[in-house]
N, C-alpha and C. Protein backbone atom coordinates (compact mmCIF):
# COMPACT_ATOMS: atom_id res chain seq x y z
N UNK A 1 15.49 45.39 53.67
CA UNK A 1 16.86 45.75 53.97
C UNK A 1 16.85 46.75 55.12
N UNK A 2 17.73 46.46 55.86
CA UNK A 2 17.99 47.49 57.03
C UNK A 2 18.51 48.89 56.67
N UNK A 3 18.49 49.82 57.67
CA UNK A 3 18.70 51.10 57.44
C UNK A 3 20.10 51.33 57.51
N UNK A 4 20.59 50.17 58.60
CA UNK A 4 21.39 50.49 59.54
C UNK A 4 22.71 49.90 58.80
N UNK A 5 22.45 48.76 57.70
CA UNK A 5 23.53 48.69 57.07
C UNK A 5 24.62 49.53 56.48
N UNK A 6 25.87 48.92 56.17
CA UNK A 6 27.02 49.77 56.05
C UNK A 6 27.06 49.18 54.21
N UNK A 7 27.59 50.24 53.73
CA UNK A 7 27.93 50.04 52.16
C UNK A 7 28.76 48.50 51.93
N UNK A 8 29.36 48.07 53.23
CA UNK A 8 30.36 46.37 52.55
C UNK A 8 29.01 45.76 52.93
N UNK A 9 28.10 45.89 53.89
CA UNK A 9 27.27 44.55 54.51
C UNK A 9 26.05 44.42 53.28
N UNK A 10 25.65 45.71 52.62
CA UNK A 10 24.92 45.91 51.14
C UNK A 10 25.51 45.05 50.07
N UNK A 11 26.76 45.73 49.97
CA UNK A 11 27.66 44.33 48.61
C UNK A 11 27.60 43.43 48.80
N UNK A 12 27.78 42.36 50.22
CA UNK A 12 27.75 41.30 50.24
C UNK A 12 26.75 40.39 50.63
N UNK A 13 25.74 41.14 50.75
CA UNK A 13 24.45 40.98 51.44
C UNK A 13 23.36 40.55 49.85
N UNK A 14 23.61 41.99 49.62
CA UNK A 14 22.53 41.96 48.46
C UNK A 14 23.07 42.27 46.86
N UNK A 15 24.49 42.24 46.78
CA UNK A 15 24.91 41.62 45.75
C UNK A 15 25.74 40.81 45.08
N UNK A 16 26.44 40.07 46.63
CA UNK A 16 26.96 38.51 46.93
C UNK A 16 28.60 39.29 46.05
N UNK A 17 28.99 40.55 46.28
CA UNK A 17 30.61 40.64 46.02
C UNK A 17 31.50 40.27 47.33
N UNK A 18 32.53 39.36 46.36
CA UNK A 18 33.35 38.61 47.51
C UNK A 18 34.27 39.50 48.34
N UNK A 19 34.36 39.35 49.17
CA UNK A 19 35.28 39.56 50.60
C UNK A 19 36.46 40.39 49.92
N UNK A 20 37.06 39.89 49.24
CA UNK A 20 38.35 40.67 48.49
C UNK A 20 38.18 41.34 48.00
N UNK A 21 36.92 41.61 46.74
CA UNK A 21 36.58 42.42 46.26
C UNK A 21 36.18 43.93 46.89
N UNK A 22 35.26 43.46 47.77
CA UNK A 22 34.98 44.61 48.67
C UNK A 22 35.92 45.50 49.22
N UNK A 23 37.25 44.51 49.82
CA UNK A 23 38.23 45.13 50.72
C UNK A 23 39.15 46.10 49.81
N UNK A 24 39.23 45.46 48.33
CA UNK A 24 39.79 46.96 47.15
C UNK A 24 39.21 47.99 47.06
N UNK A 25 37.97 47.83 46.96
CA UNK A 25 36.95 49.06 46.43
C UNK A 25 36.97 49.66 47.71
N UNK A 26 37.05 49.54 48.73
CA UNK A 26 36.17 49.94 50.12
C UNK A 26 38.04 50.24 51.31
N UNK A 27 39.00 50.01 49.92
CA UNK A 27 40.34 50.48 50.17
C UNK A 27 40.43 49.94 51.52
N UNK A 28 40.55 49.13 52.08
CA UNK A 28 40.82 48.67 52.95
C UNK A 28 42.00 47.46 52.70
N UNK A 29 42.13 47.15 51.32
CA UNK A 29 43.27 46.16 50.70
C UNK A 29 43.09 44.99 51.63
N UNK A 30 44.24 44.23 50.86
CA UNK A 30 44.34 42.78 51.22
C UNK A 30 45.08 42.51 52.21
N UNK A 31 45.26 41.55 52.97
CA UNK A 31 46.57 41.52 53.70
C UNK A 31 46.50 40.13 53.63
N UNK A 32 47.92 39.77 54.11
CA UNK A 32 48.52 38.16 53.99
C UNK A 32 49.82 38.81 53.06
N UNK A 33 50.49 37.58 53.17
CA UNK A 33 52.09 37.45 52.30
C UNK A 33 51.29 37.50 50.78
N UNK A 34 50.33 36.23 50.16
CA UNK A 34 50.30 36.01 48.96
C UNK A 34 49.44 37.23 48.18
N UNK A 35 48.86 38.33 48.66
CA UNK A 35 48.13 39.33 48.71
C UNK A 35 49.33 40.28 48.69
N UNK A 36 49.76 40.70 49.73
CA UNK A 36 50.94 41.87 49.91
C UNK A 36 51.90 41.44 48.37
N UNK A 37 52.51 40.45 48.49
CA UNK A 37 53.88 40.53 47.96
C UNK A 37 53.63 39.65 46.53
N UNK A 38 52.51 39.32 46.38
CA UNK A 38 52.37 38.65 44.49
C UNK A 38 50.91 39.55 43.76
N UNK A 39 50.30 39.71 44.24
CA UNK A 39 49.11 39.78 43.72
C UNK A 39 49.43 41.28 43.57
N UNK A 40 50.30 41.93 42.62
CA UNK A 40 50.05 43.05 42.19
C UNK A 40 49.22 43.77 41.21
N UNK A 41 48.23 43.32 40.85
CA UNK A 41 47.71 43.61 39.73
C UNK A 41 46.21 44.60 40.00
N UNK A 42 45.39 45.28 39.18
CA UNK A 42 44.81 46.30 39.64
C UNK A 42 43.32 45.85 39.74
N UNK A 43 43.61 44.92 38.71
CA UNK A 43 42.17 43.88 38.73
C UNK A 43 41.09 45.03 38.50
N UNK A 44 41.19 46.19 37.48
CA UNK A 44 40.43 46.76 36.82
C UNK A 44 39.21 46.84 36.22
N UNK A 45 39.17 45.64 35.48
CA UNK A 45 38.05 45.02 34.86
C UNK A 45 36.65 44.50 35.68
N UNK A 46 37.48 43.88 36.94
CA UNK A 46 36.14 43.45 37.80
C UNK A 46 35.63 44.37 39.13
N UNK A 47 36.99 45.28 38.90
CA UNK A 47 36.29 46.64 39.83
C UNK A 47 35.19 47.12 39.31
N UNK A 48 35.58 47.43 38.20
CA UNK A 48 34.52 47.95 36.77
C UNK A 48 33.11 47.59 36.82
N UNK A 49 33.24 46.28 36.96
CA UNK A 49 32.16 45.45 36.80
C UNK A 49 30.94 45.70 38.01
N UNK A 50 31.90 45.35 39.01
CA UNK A 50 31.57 45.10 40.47
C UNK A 50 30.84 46.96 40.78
N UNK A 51 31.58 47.94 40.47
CA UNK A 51 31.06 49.21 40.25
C UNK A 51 29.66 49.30 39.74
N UNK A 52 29.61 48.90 38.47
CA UNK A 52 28.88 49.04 37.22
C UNK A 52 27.26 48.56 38.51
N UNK A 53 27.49 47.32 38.73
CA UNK A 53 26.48 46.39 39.79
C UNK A 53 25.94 47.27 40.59
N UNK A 54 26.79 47.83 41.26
CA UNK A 54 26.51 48.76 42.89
C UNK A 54 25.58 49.81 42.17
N UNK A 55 26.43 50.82 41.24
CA UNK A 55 25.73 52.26 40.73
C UNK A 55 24.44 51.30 40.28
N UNK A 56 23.34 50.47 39.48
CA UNK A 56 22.64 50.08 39.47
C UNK A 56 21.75 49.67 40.66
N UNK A 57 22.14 49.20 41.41
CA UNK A 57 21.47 48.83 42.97
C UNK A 57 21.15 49.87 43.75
N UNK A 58 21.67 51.58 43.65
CA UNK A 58 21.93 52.35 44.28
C UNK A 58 20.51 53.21 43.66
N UNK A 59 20.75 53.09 42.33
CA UNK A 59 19.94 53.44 41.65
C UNK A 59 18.43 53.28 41.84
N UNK A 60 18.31 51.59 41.19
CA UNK A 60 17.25 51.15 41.90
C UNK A 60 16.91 51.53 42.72
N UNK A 61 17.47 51.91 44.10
CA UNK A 61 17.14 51.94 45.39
C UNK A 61 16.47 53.41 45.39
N UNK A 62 17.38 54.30 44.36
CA UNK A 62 16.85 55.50 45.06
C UNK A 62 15.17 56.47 43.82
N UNK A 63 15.05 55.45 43.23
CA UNK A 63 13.79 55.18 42.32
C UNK A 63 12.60 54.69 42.86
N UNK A 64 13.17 53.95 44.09
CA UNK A 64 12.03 53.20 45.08
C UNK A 64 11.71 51.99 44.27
N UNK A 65 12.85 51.20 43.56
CA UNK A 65 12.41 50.13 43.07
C UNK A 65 13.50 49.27 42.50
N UNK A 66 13.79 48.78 43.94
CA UNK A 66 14.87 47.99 44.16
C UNK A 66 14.97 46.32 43.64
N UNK A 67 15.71 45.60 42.65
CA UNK A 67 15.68 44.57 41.90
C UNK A 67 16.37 44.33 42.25
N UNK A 68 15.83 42.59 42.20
CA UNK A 68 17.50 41.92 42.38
C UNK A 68 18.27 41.40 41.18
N UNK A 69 17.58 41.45 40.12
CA UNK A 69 17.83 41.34 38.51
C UNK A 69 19.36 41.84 38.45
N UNK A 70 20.30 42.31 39.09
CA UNK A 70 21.53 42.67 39.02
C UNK A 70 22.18 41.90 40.22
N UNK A 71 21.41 40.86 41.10
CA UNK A 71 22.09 40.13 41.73
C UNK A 71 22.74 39.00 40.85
N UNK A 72 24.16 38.27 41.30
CA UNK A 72 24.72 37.83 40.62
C UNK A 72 24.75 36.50 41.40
């Protein structure tokens, strides 16, 4: 893994979280009509999740023993 990577190119790189996902956590939100004006919901559960993944990978990483056993 590069040095030079940024925390979204890590998620989606090396733990395959989707595009949308990233853009909540990484607060950058959604944009489009069906995003802006329906999709209100906080989608909690797979932030959670998607969290839960990263703090593990981060972990790993900083143990010097980085798995992909939490790749999904």
């Amino acid at each position: 893994m590069s040095t030079a990577m940024t925390v979204r190119s890590m998620m989606a790189e090396c733990l395959n979280i989707s595009k949308d996902v990233r853009a909540q956590l990484l607060s950058h939100g959604l944009s489009g009509v069906q995003d802006r004006n329906y999709d209100k919901g906080l989608h909690l559960a797979q932030k959670t999740s998607v969290l839960r993944r990263w703090n593990d990978f981060i972990a790993d990483l900083a143990i010097g023993n980085p798995s992909t056993d939490n790749v999904h």
